[in-house]
N, C-alpha and C. Protein backbone atom coordinates (compact mmCIF):
# COMPACT_ATOMS: atom_id res chain seq x y z
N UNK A 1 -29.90 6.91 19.94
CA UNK A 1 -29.65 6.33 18.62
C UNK A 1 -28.32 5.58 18.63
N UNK A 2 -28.54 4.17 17.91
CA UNK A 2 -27.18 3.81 18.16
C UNK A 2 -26.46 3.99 17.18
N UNK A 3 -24.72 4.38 17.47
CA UNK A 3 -23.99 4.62 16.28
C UNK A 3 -22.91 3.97 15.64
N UNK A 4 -23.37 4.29 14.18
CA UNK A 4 -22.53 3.67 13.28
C UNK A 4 -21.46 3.20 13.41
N UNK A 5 -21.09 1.55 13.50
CA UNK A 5 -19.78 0.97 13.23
C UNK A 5 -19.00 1.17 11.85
N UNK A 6 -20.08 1.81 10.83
CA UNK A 6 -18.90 2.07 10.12
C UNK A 6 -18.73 3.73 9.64
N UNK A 7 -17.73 4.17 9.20
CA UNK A 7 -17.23 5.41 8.81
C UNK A 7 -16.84 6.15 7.76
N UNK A 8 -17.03 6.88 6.88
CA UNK A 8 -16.62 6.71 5.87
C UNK A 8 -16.67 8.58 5.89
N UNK A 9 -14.91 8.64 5.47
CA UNK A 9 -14.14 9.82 5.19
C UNK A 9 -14.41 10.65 3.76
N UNK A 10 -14.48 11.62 3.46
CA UNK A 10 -15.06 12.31 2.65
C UNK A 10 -13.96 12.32 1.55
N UNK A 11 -13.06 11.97 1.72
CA UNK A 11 -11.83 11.79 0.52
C UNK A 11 -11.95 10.61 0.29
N UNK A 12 -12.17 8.88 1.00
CA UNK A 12 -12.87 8.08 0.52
C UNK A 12 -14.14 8.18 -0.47
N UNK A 13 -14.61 8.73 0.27
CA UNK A 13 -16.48 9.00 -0.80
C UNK A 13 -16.18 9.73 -2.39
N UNK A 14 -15.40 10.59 -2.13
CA UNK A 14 -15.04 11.49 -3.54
C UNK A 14 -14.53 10.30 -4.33
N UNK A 15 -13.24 9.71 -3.77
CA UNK A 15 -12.19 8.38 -4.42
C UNK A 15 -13.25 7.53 -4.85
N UNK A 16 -14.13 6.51 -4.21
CA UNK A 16 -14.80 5.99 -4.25
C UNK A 16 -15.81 5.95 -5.58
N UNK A 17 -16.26 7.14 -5.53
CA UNK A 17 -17.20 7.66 -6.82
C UNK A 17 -16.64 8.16 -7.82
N UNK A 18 -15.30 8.36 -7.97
CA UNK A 18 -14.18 8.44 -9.18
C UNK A 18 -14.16 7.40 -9.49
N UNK A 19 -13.87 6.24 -9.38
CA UNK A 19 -13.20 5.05 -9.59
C UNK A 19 -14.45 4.58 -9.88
N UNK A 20 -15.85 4.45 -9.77
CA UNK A 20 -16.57 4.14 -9.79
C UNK A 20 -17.15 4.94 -11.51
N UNK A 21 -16.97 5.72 -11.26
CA UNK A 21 -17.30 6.75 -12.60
C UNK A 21 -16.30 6.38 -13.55
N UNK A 22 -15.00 5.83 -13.74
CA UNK A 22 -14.14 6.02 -14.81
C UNK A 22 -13.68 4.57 -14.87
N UNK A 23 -14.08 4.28 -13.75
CA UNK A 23 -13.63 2.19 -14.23
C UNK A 23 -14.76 1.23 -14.66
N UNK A 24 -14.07 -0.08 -14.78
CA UNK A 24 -14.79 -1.07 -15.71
C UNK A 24 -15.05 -1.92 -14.66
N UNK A 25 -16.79 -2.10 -14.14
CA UNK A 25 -16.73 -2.94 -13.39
C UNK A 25 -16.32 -4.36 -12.94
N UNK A 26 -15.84 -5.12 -14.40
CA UNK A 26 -14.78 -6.32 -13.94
C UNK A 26 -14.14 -5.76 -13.59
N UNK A 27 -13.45 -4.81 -13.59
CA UNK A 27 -11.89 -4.19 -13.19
C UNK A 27 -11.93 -4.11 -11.37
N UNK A 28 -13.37 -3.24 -11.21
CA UNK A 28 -13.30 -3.05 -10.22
C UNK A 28 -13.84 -4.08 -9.19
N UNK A 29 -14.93 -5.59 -9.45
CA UNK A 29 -14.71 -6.28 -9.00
C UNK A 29 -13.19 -7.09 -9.07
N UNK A 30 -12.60 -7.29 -9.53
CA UNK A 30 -11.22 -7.83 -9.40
C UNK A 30 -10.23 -6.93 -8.27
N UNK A 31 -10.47 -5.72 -8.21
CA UNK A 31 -9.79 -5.39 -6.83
C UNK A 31 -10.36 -5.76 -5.84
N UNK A 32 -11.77 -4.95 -5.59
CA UNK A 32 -12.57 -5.67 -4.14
C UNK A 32 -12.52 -6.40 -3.74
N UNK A 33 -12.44 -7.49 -4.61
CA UNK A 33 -12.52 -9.25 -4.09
C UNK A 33 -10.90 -9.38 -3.18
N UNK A 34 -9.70 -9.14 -3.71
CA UNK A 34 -8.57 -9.01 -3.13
C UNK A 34 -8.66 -8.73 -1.74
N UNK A 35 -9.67 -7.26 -2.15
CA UNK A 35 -8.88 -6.51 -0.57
C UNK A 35 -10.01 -6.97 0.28
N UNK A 36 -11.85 -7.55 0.13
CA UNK A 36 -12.64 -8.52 0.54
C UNK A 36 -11.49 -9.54 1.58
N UNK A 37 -10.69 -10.64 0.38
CA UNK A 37 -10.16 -11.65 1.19
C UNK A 37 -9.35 -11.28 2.04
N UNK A 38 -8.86 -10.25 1.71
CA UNK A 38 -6.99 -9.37 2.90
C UNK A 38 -7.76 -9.19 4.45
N UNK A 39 -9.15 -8.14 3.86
CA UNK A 39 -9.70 -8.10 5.62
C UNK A 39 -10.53 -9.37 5.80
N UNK A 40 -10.85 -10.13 5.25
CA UNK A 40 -11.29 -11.39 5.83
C UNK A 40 -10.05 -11.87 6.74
N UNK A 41 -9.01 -11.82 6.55
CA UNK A 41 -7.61 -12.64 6.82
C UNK A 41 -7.37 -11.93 8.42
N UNK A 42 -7.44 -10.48 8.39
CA UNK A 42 -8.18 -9.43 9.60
C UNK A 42 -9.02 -10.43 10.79
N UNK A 43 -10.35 -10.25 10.39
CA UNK A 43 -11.40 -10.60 10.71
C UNK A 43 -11.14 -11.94 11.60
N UNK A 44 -11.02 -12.81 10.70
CA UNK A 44 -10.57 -14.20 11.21
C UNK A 44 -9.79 -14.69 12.35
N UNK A 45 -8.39 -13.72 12.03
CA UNK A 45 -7.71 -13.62 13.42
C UNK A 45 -7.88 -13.38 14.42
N UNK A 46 -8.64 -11.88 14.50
CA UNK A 46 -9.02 -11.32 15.68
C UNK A 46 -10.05 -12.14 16.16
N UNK A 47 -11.09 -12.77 15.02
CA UNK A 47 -11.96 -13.95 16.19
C UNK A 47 -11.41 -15.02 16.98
N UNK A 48 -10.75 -15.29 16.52
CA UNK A 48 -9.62 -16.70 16.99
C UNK A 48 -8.78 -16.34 17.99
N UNK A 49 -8.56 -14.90 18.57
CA UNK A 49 -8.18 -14.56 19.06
C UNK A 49 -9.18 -14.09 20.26
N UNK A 50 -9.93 -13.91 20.33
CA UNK A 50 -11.21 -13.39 21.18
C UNK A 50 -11.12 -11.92 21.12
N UNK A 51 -10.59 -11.40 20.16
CA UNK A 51 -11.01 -9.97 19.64
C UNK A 51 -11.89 -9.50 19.61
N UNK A 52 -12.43 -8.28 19.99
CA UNK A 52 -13.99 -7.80 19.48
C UNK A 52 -13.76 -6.53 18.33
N UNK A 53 -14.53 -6.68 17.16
CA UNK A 53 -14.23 -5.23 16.24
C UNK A 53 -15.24 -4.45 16.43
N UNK A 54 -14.87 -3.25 16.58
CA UNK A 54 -16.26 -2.36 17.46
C UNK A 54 -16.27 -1.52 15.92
N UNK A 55 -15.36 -1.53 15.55
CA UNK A 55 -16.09 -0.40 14.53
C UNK A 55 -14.94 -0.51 13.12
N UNK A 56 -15.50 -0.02 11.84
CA UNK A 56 -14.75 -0.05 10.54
C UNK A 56 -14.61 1.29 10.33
N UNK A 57 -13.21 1.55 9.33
CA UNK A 57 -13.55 2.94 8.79
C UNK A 57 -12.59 2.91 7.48
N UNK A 58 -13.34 3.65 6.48
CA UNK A 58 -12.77 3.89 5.11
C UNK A 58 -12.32 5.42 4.99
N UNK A 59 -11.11 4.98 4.80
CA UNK A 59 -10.27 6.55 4.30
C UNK A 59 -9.66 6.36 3.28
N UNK A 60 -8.91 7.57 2.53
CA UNK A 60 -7.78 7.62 1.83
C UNK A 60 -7.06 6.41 2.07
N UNK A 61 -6.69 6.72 3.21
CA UNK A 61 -5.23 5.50 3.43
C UNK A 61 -5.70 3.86 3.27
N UNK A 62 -7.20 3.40 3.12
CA UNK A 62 -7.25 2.76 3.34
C UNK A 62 -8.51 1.92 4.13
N UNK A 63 -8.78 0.44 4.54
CA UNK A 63 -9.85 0.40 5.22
C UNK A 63 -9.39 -0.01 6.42
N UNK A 64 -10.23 0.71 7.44
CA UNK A 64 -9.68 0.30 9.27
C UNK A 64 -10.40 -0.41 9.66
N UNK A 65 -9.88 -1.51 10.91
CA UNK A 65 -10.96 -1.83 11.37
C UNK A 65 -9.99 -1.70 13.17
N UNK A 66 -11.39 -1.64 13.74
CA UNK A 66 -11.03 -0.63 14.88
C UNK A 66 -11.29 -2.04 15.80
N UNK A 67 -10.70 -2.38 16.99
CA UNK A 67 -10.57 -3.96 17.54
C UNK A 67 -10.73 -3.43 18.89
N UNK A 68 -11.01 -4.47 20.14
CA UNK A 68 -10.83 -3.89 21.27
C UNK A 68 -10.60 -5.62 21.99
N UNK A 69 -9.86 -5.59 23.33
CA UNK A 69 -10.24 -6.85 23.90
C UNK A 69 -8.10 -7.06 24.01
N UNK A 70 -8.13 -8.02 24.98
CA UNK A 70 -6.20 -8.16 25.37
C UNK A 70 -5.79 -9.05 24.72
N UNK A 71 -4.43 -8.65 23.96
CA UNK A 71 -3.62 -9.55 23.62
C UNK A 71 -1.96 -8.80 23.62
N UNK A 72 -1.17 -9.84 23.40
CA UNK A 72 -0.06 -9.63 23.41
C UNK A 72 0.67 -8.97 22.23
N UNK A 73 1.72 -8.53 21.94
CA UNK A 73 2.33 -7.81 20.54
C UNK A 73 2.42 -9.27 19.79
N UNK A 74 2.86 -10.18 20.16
CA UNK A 74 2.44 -11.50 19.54
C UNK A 74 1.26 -11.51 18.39
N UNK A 75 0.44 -11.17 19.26
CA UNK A 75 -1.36 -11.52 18.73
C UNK A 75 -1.42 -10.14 17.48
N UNK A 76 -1.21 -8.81 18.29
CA UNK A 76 -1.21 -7.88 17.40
C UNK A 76 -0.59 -7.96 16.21
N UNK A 77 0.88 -8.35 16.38
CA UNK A 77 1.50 -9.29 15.02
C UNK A 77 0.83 -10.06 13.97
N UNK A 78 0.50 -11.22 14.54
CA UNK A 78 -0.72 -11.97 13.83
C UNK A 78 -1.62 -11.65 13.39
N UNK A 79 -2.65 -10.68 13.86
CA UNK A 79 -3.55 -10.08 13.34
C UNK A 79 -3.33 -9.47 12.11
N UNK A 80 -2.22 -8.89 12.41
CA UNK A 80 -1.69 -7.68 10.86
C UNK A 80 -1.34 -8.37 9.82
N UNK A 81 -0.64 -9.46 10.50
CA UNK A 81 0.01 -10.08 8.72
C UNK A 81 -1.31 -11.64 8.25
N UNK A 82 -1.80 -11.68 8.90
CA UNK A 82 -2.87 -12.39 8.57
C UNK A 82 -3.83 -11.91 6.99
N UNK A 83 -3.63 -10.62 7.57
CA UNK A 83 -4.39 -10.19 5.82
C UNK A 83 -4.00 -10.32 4.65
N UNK A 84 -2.52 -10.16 4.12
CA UNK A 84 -1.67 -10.07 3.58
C UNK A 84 -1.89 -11.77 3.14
N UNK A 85 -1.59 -12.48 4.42
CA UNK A 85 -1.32 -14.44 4.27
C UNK A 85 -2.54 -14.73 3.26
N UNK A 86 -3.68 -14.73 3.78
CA UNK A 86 -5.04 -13.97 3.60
C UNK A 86 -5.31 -13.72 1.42
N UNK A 87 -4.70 -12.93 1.27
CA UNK A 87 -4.33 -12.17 0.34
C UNK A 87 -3.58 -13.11 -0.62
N UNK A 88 -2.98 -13.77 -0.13
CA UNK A 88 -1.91 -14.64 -0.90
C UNK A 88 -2.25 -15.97 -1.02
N UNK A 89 -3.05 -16.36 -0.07
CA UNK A 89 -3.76 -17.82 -0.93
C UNK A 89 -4.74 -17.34 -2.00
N UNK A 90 -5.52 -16.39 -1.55
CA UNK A 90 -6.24 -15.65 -3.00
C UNK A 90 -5.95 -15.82 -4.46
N UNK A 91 -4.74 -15.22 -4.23
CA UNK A 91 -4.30 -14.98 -5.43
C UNK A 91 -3.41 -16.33 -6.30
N UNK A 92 -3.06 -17.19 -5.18
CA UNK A 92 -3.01 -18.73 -5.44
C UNK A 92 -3.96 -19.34 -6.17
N UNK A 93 -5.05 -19.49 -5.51
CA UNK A 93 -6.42 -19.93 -6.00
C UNK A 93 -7.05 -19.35 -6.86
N UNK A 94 -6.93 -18.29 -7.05
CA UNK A 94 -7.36 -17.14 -8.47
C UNK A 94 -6.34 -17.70 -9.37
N UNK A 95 -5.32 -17.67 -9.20
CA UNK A 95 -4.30 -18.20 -10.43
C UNK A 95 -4.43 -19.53 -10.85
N UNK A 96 -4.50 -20.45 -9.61
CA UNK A 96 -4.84 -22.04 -10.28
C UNK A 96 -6.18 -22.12 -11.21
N UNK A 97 -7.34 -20.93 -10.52
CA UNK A 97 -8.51 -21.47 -11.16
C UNK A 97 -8.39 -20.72 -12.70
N UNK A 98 -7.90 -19.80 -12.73
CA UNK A 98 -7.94 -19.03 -13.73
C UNK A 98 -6.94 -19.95 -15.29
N UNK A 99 -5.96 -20.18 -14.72
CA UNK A 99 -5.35 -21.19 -15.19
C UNK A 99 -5.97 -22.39 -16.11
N UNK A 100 -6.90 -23.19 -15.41
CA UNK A 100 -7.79 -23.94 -15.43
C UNK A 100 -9.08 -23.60 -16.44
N UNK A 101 -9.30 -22.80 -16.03
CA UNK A 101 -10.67 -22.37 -16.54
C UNK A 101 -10.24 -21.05 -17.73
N UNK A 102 -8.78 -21.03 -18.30
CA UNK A 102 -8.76 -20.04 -19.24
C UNK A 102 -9.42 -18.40 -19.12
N UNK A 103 -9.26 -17.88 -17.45
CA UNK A 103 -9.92 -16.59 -17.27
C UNK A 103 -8.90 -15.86 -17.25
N UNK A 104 -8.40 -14.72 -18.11
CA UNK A 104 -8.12 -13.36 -17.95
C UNK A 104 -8.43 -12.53 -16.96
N UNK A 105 -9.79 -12.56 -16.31
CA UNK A 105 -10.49 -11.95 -15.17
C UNK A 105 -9.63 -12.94 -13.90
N UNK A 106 -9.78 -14.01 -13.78
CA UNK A 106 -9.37 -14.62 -12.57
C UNK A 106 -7.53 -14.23 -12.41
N UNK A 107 -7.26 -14.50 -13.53
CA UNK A 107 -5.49 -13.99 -13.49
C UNK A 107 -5.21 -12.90 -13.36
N UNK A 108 -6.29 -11.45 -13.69
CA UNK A 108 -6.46 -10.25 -13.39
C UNK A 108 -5.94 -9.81 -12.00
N UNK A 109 -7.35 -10.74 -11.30
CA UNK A 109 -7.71 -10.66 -9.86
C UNK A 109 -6.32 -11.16 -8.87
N UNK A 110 -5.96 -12.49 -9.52
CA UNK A 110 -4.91 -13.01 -8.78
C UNK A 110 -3.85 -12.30 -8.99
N UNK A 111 -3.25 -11.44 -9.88
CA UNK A 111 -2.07 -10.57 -9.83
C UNK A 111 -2.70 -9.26 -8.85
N UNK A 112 -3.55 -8.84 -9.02
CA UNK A 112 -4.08 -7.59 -7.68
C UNK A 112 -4.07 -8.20 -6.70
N UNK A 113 -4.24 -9.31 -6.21
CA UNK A 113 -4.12 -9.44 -4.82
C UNK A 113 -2.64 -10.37 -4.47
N UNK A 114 -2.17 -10.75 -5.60
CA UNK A 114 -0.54 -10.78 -5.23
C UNK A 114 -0.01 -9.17 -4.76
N UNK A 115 0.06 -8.49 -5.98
CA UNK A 115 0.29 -7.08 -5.57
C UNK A 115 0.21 -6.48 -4.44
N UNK A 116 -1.17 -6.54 -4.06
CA UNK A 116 -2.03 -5.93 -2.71
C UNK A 116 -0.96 -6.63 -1.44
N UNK A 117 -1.00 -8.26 -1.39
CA UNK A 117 -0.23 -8.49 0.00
C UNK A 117 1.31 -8.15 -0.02
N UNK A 118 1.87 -8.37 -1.45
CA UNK A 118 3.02 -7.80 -0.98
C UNK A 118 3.32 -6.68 -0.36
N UNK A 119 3.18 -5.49 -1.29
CA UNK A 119 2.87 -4.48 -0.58
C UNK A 119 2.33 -3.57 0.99
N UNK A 120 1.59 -4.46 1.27
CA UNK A 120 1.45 -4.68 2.43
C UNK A 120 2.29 -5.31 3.26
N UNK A 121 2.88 -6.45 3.38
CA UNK A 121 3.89 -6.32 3.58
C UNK A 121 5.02 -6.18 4.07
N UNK A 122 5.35 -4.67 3.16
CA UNK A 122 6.84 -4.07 3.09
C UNK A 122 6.53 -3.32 5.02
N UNK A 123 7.67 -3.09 5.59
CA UNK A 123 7.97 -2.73 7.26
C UNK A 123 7.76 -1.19 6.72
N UNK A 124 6.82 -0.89 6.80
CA UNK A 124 6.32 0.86 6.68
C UNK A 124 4.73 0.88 7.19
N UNK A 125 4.67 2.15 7.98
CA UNK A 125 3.54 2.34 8.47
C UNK A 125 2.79 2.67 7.10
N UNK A 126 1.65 2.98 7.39
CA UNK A 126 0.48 2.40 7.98
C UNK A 126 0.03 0.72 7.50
N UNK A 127 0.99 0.37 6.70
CA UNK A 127 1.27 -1.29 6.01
C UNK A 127 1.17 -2.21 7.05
N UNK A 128 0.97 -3.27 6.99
CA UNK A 128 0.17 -4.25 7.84
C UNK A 128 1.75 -4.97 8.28
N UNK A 129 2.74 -4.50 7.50
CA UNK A 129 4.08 -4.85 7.88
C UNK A 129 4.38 -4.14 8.53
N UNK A 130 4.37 -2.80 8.66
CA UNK A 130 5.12 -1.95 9.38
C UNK A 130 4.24 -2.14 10.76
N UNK A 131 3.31 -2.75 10.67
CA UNK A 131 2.52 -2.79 11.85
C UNK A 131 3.09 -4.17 12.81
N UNK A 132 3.35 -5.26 12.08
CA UNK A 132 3.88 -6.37 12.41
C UNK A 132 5.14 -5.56 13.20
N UNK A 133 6.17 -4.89 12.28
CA UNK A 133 7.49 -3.97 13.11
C UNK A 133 7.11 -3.49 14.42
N UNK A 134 6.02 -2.60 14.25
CA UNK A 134 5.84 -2.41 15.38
C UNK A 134 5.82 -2.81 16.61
N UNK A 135 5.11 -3.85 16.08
CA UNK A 135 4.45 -4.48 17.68
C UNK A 135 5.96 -5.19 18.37
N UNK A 136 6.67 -5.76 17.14
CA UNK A 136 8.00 -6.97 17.83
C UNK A 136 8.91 -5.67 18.05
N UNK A 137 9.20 -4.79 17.31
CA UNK A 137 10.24 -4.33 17.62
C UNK A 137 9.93 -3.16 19.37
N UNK A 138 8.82 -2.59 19.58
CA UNK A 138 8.42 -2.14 20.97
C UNK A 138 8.38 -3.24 21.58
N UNK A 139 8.02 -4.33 21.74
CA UNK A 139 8.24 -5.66 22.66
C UNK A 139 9.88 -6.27 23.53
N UNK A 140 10.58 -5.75 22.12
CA UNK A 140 11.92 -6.24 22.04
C UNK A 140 13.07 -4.70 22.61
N UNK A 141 12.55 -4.08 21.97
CA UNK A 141 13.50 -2.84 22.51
C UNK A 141 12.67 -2.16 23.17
N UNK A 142 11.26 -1.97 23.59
CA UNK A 142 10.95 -1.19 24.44
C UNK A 142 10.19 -0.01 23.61
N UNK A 143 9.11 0.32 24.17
CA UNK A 143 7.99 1.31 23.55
C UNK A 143 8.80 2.42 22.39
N UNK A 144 9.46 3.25 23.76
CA UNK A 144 10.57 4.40 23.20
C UNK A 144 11.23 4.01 21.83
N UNK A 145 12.49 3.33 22.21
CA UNK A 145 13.36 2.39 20.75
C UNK A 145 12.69 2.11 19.49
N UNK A 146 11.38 1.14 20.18
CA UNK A 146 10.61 0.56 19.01
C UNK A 146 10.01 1.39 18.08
N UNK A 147 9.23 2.54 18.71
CA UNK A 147 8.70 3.47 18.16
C UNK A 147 9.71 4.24 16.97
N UNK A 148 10.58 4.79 17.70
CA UNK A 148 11.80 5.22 16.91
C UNK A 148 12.16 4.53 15.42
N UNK A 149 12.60 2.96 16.18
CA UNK A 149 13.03 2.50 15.01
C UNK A 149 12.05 2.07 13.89
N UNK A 150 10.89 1.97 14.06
CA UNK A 150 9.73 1.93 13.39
C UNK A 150 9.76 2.79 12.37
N UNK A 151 9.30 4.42 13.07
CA UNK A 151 9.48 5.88 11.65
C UNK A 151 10.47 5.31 11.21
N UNK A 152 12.08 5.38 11.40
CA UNK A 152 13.08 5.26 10.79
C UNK A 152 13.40 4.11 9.33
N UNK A 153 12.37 2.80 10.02
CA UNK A 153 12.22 1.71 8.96
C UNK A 153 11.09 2.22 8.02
N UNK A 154 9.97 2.51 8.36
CA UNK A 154 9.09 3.12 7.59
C UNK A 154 9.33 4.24 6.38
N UNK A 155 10.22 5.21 6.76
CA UNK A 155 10.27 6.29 6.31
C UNK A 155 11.60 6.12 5.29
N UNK A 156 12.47 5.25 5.60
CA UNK A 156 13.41 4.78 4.71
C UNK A 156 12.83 3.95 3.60
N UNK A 157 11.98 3.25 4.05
CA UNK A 157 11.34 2.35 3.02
C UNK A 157 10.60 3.23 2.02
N UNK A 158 9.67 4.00 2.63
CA UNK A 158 9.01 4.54 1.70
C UNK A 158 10.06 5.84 0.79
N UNK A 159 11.03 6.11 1.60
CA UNK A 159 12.32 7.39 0.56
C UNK A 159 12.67 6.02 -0.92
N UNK A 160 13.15 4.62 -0.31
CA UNK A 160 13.23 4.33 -1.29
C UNK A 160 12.51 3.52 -2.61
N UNK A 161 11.26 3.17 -2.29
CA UNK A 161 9.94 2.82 -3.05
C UNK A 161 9.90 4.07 -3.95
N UNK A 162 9.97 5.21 -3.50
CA UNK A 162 9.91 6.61 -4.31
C UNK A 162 11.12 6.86 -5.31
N UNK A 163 12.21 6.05 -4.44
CA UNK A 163 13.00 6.57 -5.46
C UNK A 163 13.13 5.21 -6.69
N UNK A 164 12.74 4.27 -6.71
CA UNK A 164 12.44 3.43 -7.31
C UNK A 164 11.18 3.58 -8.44
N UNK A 165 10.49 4.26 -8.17
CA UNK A 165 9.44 4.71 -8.49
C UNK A 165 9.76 5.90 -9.52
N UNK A 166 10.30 6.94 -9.33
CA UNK A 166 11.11 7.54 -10.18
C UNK A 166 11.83 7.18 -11.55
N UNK A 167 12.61 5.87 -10.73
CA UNK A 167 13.42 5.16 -11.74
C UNK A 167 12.23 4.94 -13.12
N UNK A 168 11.43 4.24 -12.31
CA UNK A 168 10.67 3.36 -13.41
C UNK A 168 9.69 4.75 -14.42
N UNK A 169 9.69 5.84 -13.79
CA UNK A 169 8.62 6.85 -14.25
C UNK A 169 9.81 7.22 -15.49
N UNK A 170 11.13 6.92 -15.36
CA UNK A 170 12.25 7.90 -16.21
C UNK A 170 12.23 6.68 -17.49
N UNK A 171 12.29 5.72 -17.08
CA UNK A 171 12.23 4.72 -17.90
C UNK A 171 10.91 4.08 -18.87
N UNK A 172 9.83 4.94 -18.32
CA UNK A 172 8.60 5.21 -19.57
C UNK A 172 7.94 3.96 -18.97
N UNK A 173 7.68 3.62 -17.44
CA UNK A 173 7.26 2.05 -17.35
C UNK A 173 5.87 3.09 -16.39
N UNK A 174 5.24 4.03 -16.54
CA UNK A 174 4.27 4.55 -15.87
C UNK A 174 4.69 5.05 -14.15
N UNK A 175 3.44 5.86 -13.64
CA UNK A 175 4.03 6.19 -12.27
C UNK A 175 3.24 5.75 -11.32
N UNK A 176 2.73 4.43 -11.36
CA UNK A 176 1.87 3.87 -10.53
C UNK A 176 2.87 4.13 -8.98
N UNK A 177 4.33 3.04 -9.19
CA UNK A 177 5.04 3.13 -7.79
C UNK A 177 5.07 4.24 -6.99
N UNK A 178 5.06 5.27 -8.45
CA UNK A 178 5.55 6.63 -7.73
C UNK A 178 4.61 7.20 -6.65
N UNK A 179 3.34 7.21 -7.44
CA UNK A 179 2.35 7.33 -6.27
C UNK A 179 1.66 6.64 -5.29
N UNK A 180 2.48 4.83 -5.63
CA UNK A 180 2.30 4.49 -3.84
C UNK A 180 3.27 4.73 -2.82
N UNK A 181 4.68 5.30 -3.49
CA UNK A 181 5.47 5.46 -2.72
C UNK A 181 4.80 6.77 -2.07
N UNK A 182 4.66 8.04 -2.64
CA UNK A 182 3.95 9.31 -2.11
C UNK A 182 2.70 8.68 -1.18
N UNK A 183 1.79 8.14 -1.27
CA UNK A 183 0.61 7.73 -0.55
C UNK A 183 1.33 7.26 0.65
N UNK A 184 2.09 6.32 0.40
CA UNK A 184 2.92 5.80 1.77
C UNK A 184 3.47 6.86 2.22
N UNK A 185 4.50 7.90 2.16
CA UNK A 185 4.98 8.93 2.84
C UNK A 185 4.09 9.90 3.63
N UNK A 186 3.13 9.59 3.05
CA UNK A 186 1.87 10.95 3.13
C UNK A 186 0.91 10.54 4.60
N UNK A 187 1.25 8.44 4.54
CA UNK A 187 0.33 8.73 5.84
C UNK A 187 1.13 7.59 7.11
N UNK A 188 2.11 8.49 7.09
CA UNK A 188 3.49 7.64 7.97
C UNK A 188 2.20 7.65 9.31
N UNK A 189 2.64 7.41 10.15
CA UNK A 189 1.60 7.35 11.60
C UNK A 189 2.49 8.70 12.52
N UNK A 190 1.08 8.74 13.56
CA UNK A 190 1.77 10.80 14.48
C UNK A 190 2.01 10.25 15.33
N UNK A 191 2.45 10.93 16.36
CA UNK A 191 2.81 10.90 17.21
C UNK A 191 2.03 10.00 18.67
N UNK A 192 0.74 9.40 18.20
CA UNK A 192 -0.31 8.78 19.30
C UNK A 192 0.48 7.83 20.20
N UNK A 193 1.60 6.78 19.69
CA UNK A 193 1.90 5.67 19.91
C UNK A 193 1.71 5.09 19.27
N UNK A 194 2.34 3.83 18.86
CA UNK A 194 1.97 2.84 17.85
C UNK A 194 1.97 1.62 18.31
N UNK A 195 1.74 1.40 19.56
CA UNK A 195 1.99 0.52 20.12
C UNK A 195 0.04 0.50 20.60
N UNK A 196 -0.39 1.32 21.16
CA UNK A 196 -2.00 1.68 21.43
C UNK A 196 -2.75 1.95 20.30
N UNK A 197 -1.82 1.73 19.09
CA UNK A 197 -2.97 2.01 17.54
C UNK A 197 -3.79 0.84 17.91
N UNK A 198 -5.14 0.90 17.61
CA UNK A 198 -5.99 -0.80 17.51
C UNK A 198 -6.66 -0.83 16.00
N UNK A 199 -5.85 -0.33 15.19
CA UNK A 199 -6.15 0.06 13.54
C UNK A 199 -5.53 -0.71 12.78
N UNK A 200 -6.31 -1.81 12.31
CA UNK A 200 -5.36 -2.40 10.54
C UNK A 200 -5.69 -2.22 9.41
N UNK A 201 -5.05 -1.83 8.78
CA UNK A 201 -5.34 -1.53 7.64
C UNK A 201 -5.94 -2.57 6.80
């Protein structure tokens, strides 16, 4: 039997069918479409690159897509922030059209996927930025160093997103940050290497 390229984590499936149960489906097409164009931005690269994607997977943290085939920390670079780039003409073109055409829904969409690439982003694992860190900074200082200085950028970033996040929770502005800063802390990357991850978010 052949098996499934794609995957799907049981804290995804629960998430999945929450959000599905308590949201408004414009709402929730206006995210999809975002994070649709972010891994298109994925996708694209790695073809242009002669990438092969052997397999997808949906978790908590996020959606993976699992790559195989040689390239340089260069390429791996590119690949990562491609989604994000990806992400940000989106929300360009959602804003001009929305603009244009008087949609609330399209200006919706185009502020979620402004949101979405910034965020992404920021130099913290498992972020498509911190992944970009990765790859230049092990290239440049060396597996060991890079690795190092990676957690250290990651984990600072996300101490202070949280504590920012705080701020804004004290100040009555909601705790959305707060809990992407926690989500980010929660799924820093282990000990595998991060240099042999073939995972973007």
């Amino acid at each position: 039997m052949k098996r499934s390229r794609l995957k799907l984590s049981t804290g995804a499936v629960l998430l999945a069918g929450f959000l599905y149960y308590i949201g408004d489906p414009a709402v929730i097409a206006a995210v999809l479409l975002p994070a649709a164009a972010h891994e298109l931005g994925h996708a694209a690269a790695l073809a242009l690159m002669g990438l092969k994607i052997s397999g997808f997977r949906l978790e908590l943290r996020g959606f993976c897509m699992e790559y195989s085939g040689y390239t340089g920390p260069a390429g791996h670079a590119m690949a990562a922030v491609c989604g994000p780039v990806a992400g940000l003409w989106y929300a360009w073109a959602a804003s001009w059209l929305g603009n244009r055409l008087d949609s609330p829904w399209l200006c919706l969409t185009a502020g979620v996927s402004l949101l979405l690439s910034l965020f992404n982003l920021l130099p913290a694992l498992p972020l498509d930025g911190g992944r970009v860190l990765a790859q230049l900074s092990c290239a440049l200082l060396g597996q060991k160093r890079g690795e190092r200085l990676t957690r250290s950028v990651s984990l600072g970033t996300g101490a202070a997103l949280l504590a920012a996040g705080l701020w804004q929770m004290l100040r009555g502005r909601g705790a959305g940050l707060c809990l992407a800063a926690v989500w980010l802390l929660l799924y820093q990357e282990d000990e595998r290497g991060l240099v042999k991850s073939c995972e973007i978010l």
